[in-house]
C-alpha atoms as a PDB file:
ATOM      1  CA  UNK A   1      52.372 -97.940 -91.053  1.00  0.00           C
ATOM      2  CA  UNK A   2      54.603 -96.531 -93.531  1.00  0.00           C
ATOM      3  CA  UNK A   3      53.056 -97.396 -96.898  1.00  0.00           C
ATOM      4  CA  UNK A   4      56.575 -96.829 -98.919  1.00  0.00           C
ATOM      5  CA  UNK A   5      59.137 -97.544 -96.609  1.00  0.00           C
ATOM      6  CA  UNK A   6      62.241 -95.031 -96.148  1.00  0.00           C
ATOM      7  CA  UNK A   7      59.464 -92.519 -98.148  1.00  0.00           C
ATOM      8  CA  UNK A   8      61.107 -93.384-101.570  1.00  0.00           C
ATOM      9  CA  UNK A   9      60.812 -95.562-104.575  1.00  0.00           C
ATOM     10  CA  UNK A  10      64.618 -94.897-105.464  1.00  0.00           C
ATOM     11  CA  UNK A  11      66.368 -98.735-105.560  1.00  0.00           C
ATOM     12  CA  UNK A  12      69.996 -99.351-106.620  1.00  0.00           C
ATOM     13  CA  UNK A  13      69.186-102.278-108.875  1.00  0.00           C
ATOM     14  CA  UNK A  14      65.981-103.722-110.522  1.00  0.00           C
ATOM     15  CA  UNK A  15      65.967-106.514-107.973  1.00  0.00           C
ATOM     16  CA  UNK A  16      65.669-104.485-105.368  1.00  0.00           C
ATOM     17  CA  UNK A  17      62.600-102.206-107.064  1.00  0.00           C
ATOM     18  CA  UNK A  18      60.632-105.517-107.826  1.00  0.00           C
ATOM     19  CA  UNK A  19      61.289-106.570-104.008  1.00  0.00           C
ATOM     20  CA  UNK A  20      59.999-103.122-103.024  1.00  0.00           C
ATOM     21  CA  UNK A  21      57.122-103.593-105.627  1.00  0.00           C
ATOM     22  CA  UNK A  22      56.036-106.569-104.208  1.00  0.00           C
ATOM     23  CA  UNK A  23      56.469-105.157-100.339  1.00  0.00           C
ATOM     24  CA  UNK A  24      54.301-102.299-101.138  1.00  0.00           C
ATOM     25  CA  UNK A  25      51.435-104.804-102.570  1.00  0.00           C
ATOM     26  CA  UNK A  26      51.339-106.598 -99.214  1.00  0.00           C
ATOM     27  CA  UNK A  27      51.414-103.407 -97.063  1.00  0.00           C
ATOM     28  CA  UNK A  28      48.529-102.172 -99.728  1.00  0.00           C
ATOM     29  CA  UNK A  29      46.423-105.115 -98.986  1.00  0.00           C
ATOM     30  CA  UNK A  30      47.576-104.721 -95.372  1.00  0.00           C
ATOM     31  CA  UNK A  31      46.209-100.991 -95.101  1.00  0.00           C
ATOM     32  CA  UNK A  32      42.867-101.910 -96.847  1.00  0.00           C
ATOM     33  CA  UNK A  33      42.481-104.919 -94.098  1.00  0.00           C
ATOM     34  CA  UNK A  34      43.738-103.885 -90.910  1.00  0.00           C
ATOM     35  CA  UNK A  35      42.814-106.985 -89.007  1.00  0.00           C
ATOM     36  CA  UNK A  36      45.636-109.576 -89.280  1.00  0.00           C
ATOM     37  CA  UNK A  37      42.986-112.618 -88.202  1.00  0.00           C
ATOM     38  CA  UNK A  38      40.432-111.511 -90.996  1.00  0.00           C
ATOM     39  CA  UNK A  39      43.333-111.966 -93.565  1.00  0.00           C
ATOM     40  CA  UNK A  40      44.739-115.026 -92.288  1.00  0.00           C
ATOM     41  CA  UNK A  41      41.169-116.096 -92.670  1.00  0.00           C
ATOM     42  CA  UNK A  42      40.910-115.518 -96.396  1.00  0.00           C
ATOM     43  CA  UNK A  43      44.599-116.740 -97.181  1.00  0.00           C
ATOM     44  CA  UNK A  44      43.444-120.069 -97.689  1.00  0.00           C
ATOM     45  CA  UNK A  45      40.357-119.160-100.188  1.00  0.00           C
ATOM     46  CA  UNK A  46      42.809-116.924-102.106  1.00  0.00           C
ATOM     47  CA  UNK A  47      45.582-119.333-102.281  1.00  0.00           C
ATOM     48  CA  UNK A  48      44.275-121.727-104.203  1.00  0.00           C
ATOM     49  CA  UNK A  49      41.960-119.579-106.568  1.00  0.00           C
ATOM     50  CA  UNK A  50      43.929-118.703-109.728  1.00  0.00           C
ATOM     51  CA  UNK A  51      42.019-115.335-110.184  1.00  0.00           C
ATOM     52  CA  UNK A  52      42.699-114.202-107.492  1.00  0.00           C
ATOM     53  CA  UNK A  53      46.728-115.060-108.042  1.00  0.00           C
ATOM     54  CA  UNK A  54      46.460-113.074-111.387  1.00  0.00           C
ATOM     55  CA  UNK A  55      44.848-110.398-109.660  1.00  0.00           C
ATOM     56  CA  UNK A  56      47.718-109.926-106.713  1.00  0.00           C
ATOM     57  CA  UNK A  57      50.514-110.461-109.425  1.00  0.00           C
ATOM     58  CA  UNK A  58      48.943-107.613-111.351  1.00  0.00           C
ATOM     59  CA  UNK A  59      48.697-105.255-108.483  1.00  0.00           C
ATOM     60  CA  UNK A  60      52.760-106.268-108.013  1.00  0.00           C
ATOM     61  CA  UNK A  61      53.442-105.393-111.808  1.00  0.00           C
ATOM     62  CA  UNK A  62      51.747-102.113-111.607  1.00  0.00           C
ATOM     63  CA  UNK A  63      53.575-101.124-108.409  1.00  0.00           C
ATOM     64  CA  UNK A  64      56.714-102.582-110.179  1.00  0.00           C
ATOM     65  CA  UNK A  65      55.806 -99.956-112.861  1.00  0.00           C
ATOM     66  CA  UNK A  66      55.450 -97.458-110.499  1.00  0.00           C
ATOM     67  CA  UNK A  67      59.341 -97.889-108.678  1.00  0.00           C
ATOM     68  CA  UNK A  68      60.734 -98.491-112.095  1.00  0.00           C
ATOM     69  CA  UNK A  69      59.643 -95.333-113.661  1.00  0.00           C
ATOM     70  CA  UNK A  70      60.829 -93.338-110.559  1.00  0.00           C
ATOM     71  CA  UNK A  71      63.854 -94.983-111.049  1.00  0.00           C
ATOM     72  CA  UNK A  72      64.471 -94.122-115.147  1.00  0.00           C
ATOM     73  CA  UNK A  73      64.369 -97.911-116.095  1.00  0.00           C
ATOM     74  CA  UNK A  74      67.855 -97.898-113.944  1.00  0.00           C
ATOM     75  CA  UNK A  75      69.370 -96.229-116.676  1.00  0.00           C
ATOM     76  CA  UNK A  76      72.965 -94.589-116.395  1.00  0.00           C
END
């Protein structure tokens, strides 16, 4: 499974870095639980807890942190 796909966090636009952000979130959670039944198990107990929303949004922004520092803010 290849946690960062094409093995960088280089995007052309910001759009594209918060897309990869939130890819790399669900292949995190994917690498953590391997079994695909276990996790469509707990979708429905995270779905509708608001925590737990926060939490995954959080884990998106910091990975959306991550590709736009490797990517200079997409500064000329």
């Amino acid at each position: 499974m290849a946690l960062v796909p094409d093995n960088t966090l280089i995007t052309a636009t910001p759009e594209e870095g918060r897309e990869l952000a939130i890819m790399m979130a669900r292949k995190t959670i994917g690498a953590i639980q391997t079994d695909a039944d276990v996790r469509a198990g707990l979708r429905p107990l995270y779905a509708n807890d608001p925590n737990s929303l926060t939490a995954a949004g959080h884990v998106v922004a910091i990975e959306f942190a991550t590709v736009a520092a490797a990517n200079n803010y997409w500064r000329d």
